[in-house]
Protein backbone atom coordinates (compact mmCIF):
# COMPACT_ATOMS: atom_id res chain seq x y z
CA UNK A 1 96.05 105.80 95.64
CA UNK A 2 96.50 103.93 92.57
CA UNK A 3 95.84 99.93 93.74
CA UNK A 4 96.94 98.83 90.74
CA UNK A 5 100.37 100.66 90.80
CA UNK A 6 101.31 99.10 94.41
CA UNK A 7 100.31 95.64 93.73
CA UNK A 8 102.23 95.17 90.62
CA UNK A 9 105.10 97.34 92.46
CA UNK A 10 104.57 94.61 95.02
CA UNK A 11 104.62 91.80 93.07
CA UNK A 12 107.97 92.75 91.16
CA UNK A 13 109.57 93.60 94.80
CA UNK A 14 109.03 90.19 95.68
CA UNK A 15 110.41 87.97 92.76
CA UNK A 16 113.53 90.40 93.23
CA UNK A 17 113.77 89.71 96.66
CA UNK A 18 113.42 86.27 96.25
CA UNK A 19 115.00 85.57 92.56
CA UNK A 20 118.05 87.62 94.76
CA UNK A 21 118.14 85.60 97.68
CA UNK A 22 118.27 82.51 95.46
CA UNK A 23 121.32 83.66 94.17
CA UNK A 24 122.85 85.19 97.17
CA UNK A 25 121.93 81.32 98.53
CA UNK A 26 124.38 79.91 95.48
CA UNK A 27 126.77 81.72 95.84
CA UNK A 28 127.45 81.96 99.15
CA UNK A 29 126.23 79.87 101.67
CA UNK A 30 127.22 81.31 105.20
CA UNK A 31 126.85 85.01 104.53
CA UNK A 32 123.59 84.58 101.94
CA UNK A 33 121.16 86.46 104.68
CA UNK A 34 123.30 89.28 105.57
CA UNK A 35 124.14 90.09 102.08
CA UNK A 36 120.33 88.85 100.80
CA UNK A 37 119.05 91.49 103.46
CA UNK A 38 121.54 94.18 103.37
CA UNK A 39 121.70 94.41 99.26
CA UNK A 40 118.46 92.96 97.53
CA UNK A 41 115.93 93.02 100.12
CA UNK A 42 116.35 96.09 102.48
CA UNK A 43 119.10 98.04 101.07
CA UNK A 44 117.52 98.41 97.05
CA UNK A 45 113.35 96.93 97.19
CA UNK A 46 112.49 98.22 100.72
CA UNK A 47 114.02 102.27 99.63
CA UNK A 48 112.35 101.65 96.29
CA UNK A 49 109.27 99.93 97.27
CA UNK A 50 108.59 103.01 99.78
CA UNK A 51 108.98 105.44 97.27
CA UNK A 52 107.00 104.01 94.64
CA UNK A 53 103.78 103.62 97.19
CA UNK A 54 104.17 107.36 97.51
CA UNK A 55 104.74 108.33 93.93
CA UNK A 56 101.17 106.24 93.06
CA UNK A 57 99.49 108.18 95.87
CA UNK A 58 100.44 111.26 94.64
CA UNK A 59 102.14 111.40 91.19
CA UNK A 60 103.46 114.80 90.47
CA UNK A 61 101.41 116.62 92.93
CA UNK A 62 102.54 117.57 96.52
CA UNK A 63 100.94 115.99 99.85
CA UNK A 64 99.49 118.99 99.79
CA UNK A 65 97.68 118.99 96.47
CA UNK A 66 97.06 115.18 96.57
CA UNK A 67 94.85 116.04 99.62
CA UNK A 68 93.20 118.62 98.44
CA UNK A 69 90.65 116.68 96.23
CA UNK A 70 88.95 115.76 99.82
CA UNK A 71 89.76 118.73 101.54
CA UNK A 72 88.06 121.32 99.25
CA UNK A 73 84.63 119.44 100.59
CA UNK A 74 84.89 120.87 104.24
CA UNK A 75 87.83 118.17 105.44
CA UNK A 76 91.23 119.52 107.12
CA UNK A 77 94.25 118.91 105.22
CA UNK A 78 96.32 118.11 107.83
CA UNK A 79 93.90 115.71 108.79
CA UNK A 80 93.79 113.92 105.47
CA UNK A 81 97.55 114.18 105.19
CA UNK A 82 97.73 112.19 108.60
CA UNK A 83 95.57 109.20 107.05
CA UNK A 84 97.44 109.04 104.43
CA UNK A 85 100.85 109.09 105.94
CA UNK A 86 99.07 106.47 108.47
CA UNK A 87 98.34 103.99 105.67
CA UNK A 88 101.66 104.67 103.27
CA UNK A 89 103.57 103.89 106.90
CA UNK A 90 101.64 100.96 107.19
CA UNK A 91 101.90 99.64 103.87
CA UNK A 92 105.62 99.91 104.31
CA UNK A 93 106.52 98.87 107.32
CA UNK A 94 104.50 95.49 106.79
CA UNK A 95 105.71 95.06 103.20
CA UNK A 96 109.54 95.50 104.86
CA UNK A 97 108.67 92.68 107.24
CA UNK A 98 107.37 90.86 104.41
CA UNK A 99 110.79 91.73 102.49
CA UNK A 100 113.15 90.47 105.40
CA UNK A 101 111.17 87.50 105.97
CA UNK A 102 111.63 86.15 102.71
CA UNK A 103 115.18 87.07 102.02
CA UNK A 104 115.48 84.81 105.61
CA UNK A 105 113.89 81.83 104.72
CA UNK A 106 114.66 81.65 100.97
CA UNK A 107 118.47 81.87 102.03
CA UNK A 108 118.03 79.46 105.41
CA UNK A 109 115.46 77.25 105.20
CA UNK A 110 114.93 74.43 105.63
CA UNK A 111 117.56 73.40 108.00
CA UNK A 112 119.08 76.39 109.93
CA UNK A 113 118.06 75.95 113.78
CA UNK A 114 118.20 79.44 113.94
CA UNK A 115 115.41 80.69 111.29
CA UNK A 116 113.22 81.34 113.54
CA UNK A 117 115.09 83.89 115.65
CA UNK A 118 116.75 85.30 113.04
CA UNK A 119 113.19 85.84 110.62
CA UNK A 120 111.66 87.44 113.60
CA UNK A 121 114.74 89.60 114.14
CA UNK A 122 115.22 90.38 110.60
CA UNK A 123 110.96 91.01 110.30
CA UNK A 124 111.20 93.57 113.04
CA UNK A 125 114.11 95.35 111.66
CA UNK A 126 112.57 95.25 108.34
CA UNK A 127 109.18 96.90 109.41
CA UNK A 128 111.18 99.83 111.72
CA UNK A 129 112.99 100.73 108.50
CA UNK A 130 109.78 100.76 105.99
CA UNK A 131 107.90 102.92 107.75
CA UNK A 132 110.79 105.29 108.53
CA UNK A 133 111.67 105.53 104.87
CA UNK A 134 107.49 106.06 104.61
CA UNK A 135 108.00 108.96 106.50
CA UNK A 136 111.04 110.24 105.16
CA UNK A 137 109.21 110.15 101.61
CA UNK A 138 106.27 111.68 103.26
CA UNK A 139 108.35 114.28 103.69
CA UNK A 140 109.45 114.68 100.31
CA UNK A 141 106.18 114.55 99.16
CA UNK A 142 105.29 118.47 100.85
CA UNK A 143 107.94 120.05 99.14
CA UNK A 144 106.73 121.03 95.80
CA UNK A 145 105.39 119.11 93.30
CA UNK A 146 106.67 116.62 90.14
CA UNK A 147 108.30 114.40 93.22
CA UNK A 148 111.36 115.88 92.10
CA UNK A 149 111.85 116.54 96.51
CA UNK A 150 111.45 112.53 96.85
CA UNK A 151 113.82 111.40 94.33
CA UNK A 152 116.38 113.58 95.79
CA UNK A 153 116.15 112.12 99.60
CA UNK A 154 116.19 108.58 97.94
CA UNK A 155 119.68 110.17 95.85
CA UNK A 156 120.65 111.62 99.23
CA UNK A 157 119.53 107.78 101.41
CA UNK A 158 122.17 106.01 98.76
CA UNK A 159 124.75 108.34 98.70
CA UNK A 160 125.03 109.71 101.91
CA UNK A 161 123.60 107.03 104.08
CA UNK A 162 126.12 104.61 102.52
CA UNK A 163 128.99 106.37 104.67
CA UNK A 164 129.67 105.99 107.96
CA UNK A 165 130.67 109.27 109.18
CA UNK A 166 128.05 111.90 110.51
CA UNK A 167 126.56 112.40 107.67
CA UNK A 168 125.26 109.52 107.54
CA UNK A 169 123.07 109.81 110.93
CA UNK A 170 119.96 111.22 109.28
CA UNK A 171 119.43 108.69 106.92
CA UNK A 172 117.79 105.61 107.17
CA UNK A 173 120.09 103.19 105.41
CA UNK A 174 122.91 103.63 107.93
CA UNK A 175 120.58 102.27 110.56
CA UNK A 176 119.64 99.65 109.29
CA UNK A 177 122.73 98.47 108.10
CA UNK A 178 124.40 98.56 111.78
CA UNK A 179 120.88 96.96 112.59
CA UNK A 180 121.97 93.94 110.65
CA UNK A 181 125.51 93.56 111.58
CA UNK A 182 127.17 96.13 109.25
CA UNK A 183 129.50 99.34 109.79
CA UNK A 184 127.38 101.72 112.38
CA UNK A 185 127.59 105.74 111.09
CA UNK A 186 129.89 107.79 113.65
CA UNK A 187 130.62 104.37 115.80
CA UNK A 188 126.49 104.73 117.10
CA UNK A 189 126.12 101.01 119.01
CA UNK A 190 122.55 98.89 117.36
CA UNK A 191 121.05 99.80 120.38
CA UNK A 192 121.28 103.40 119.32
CA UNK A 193 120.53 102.92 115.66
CA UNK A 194 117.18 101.69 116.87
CA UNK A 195 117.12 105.25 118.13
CA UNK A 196 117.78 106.86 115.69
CA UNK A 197 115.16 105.13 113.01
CA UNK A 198 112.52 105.93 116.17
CA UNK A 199 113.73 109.69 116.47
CA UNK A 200 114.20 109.81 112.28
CA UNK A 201 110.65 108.68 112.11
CA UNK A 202 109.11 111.04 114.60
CA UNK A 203 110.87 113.49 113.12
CA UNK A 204 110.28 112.87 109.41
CA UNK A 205 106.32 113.22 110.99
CA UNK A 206 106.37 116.45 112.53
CA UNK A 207 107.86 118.04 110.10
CA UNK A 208 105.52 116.66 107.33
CA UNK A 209 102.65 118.27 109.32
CA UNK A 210 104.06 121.23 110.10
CA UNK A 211 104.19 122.06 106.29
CA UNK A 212 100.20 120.52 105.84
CA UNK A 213 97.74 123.32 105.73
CA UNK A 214 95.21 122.66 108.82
């Protein structure tokens, strides 16, 4: 993985989460976290921010190729490509936290009684959806190579998980969204959409290592 790469990726996904929440904040005062979260935070840095941990791990190459550095030493692919789903997932799903939280408190604090339910709410929600869009990237990654597979299921996230008919049930996006008080795809109820980012997740997973060498 390229360090460098994800901690200036990090860096600029904060002051765009925050520099957007500050105007979000300005603008309007009683929706500024629901439109802070939905737009700036979790809807464009979190998508992006995932994608851009798995591009620096493994640039134009597939998972499988990206692995294969270790694996040619006596290591199992499938193996490696587990570890390094494990810490991409990771990375994610606490940098999505990390996202939500500060859209919260840069749009709410210092006074709002409610921060604190709402930042842990908004954390947990935030984390759920990084590491599924880890693992729907994952997935991207073993098709191919150039990460041309990746870009198209962030094309497909935007464009199709911005509905709210059926087709918008496999993507992440529309989950989160109802997750945060938006439109729900094909009337699911929040309950549900946390689901459906479980079941996305799991499935995003098994099908990433079903296409890893052993």
């Amino acid at each position: 993985m390229n360090s460098r790469s994800v901690l200036a990726l990090s860096a600029g996904a904060l002051c765009a989460v925050f520099l957007g929440s500050l105007l979000e904040r300005r603008a309007a005062t009683l929706i500024a976290t629901d439109r802070a979260l939905a737009g700036i935070a979790l809807g464009i840095v979190l998508p992006v921010f995932a994608y851009g941990v798995w591009t620096a791990t493994t640039g134009s190459r597939s998972l499988r190729d990206a692995v294969w550095v270790h694996a040619r030493h006596g290591g199992s692919r499938r193996q490696l490509g587990t570890g390094l789903m494990l810490v991409n997932t990771a990375i994610a799903a606490a940098f999505g936290a990390l996202l939500a939280a500060v859209a919260v408190v840069v749009t709410r604090f210092p006074a709002d009684p409610e921060l604190a339910r709402d930042l842990f709410t908004s954390s947990w929600i935030g984390a759920l959806g990084g590491a599924c869009y880890s693992l729907l990237f994952a997935l991207g990654s073993s098709f191919g190579g150039g990460g041309g597979a990746r870009l198209a299921l962030l094309a497909g996230d935007w464009l199709l998980g911005a509905g709210t008919g059926a087709l918008a049930l496999p993507w992440p996006r529309a989950h989160i969204r109802n997750l945060l008080g938006g439109s729900p795809a094909a009337m699911l109820p929040q309950f549900g959409a946390t689901l459906m980012l479980l079941a996305l997740a799991l499935f995003f997973t098994l099908w990433t290592l079903r296409r890893t060498d052993p």
